[in-house]
Protein backbone atom coordinates (compact mmCIF):
# COMPACT_ATOMS: atom_id res chain seq x y z
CA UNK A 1 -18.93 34.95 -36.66
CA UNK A 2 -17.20 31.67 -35.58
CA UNK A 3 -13.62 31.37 -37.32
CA UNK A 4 -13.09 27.48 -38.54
CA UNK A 5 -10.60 25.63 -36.92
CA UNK A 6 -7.81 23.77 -38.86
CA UNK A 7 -7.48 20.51 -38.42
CA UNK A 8 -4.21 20.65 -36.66
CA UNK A 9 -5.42 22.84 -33.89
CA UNK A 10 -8.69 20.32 -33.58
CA UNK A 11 -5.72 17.34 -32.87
CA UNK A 12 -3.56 19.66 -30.85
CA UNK A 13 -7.11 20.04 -28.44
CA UNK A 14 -8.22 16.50 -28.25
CA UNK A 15 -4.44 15.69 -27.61
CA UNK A 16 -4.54 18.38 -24.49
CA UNK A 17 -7.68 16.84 -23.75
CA UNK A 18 -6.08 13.38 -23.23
CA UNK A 19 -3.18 14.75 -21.44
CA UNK A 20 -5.37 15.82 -19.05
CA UNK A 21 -7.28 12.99 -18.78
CA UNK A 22 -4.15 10.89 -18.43
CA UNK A 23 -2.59 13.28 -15.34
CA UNK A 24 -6.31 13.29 -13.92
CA UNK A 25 -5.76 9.52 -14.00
CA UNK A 26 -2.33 8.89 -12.65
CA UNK A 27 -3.09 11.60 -9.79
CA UNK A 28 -6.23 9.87 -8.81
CA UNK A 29 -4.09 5.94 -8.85
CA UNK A 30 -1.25 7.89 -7.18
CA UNK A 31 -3.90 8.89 -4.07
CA UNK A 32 -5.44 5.59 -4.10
CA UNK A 33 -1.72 4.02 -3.42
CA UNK A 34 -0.98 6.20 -0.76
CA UNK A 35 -4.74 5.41 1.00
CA UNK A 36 -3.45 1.26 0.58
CA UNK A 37 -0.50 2.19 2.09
CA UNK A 38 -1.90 4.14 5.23
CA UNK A 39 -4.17 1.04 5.62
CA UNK A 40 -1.32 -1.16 5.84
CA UNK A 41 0.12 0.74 8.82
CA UNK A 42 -3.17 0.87 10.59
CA UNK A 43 -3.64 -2.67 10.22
CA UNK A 44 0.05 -2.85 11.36
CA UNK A 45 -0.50 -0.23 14.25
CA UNK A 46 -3.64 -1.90 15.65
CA UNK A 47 -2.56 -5.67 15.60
CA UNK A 48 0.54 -4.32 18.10
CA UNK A 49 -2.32 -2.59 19.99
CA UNK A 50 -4.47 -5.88 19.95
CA UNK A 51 -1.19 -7.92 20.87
CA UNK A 52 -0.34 -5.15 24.38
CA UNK A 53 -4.04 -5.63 25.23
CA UNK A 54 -3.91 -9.28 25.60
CA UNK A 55 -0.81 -9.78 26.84
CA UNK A 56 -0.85 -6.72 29.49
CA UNK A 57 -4.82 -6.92 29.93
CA UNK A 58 -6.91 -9.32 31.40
CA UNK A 59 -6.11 -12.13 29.52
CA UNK A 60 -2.29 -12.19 29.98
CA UNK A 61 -1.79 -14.10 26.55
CA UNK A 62 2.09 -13.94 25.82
CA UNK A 63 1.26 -16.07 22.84
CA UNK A 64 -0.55 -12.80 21.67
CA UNK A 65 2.24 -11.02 21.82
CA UNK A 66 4.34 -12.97 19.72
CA UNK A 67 1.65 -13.53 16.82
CA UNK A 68 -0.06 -10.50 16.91
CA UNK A 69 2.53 -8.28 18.08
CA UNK A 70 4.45 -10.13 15.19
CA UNK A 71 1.75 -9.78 12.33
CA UNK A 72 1.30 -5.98 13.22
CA UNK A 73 5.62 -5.29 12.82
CA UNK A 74 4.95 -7.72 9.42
CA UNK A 75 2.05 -5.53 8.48
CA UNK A 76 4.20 -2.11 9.35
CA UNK A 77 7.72 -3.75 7.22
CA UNK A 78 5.39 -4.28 4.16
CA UNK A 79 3.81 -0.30 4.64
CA UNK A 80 7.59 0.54 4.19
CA UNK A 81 8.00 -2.16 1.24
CA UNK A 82 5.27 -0.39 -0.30
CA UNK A 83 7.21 2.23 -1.32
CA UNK A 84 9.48 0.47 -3.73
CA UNK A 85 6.94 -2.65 -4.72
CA UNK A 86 3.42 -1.44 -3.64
CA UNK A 87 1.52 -4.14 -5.69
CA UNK A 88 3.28 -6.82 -4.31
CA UNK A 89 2.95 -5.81 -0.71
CA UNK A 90 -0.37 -4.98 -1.02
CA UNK A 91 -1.02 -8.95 -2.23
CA UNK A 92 0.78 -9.96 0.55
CA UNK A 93 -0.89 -8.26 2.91
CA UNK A 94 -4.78 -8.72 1.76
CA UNK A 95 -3.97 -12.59 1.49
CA UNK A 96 -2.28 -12.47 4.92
CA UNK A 97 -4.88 -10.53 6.31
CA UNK A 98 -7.57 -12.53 5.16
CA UNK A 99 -5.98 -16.03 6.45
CA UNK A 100 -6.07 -14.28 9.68
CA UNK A 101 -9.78 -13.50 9.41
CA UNK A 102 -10.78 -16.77 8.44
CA UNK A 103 -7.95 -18.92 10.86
CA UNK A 104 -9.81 -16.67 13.68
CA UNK A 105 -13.43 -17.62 12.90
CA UNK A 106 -12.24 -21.03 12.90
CA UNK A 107 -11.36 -20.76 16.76
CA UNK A 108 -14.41 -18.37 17.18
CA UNK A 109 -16.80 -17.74 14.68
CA UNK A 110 -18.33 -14.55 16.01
CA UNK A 111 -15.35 -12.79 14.86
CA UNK A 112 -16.18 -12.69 11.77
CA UNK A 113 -19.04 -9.82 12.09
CA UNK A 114 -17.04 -8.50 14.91
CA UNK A 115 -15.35 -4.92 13.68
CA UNK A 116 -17.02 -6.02 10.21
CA UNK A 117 -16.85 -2.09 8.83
CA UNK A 118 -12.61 -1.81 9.83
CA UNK A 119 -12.05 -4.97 8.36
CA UNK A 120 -14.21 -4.55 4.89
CA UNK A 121 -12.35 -1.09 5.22
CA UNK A 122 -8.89 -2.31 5.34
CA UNK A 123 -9.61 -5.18 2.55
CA UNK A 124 -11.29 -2.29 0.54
CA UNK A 125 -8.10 -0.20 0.56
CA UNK A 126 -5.76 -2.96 0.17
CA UNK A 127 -7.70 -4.03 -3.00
CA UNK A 128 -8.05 -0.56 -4.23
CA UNK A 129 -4.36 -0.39 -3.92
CA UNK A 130 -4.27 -3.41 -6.15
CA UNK A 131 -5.94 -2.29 -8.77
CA UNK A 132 -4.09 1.53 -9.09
CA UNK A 133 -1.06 -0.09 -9.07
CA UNK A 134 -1.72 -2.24 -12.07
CA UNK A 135 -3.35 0.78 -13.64
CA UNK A 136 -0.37 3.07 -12.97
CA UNK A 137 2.61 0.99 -14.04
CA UNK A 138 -0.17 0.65 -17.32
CA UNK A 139 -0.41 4.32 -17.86
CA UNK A 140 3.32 5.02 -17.19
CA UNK A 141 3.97 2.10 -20.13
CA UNK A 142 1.68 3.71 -21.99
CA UNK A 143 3.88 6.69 -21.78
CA UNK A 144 6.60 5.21 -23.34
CA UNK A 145 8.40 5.30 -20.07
CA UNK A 146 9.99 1.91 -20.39
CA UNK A 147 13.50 2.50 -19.58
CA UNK A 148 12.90 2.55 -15.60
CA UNK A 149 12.90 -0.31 -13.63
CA UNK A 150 9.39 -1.28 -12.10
CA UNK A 151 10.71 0.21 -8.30
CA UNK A 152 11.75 3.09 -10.23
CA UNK A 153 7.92 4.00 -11.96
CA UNK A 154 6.79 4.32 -7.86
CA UNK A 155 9.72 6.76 -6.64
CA UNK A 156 7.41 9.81 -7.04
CA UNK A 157 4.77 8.33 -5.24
CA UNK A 158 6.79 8.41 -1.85
């Protein structure tokens, strides 16, 4: 036979439930972070890569150099930022980024479906990053953590 369950143990349950839910949550925003912040060093690593190809390759652009080589150490500083103010530097860096797409298809519009996968990649992450950060500083709130500073709430994520 089934023994009844009091009422207290039925809230004690459906609170374990939600606790569960809630770490399930935060691990899963915590992840998604970390993926926006590895896409802000690729972006960072490959626009130095871009900016030694034209200015050591065939084209010998030293103007490269200095915008791309400087976008790419930009893009690499806010990876860093990101671990004290990801939400920020993730704003920065998908509003940057796209200027740069759509400055570039001004000067040559068959940029725009070149590398079309990396860059919907790299927008996808940044985004994604977005959106967990806003959902994590909202479950940590929700937490009643409200005594550490907004840096602070991201310290563990490091």
């Amino acid at each position: 036979m089934r023994e009844e369950r009091s009422p207290e143990e039925i809230q004690n349950s459906i609170d374990a439930a939600k606790r569960a839910t809630a770490k399930t949550k935060i691990a899963n925003e915590k992840k998604a972070i970390k993926s926006g912040r590895n896409a802000l060093l690729v972006l960072g690593i490959l626009q130095i890569i871009l900016a030694l190809y034209y200015y050591y390759g065939p084209y010998n652009l030293v103007e490269s150099l200095y915008i791309d080589g400087g976008l790419g150490l930009f893009f690499i500083a806010l990876y860093f930022y990101a671990a004290t103010n990801p939400r920020i530097s993730f704003i920065v860096a998908i509003s940057l980024y796209l200027m740069t797409i759509i400055f570039v298809a001004f000067v040559d519009p068959t940029t725009l479906y070149k590398g079309i996968i990396l860059k919907a990649a790299i927008i996808y992450y940044l985004y994604t990053g977005i959106k967990a950060t806003k959902n994590y500083v909202q479950q940590q709130t929700d937490e009643n953590i409200l005594d550490q500073s907004y840096s602070d709430t991201f310290e563990e994520i490091r």
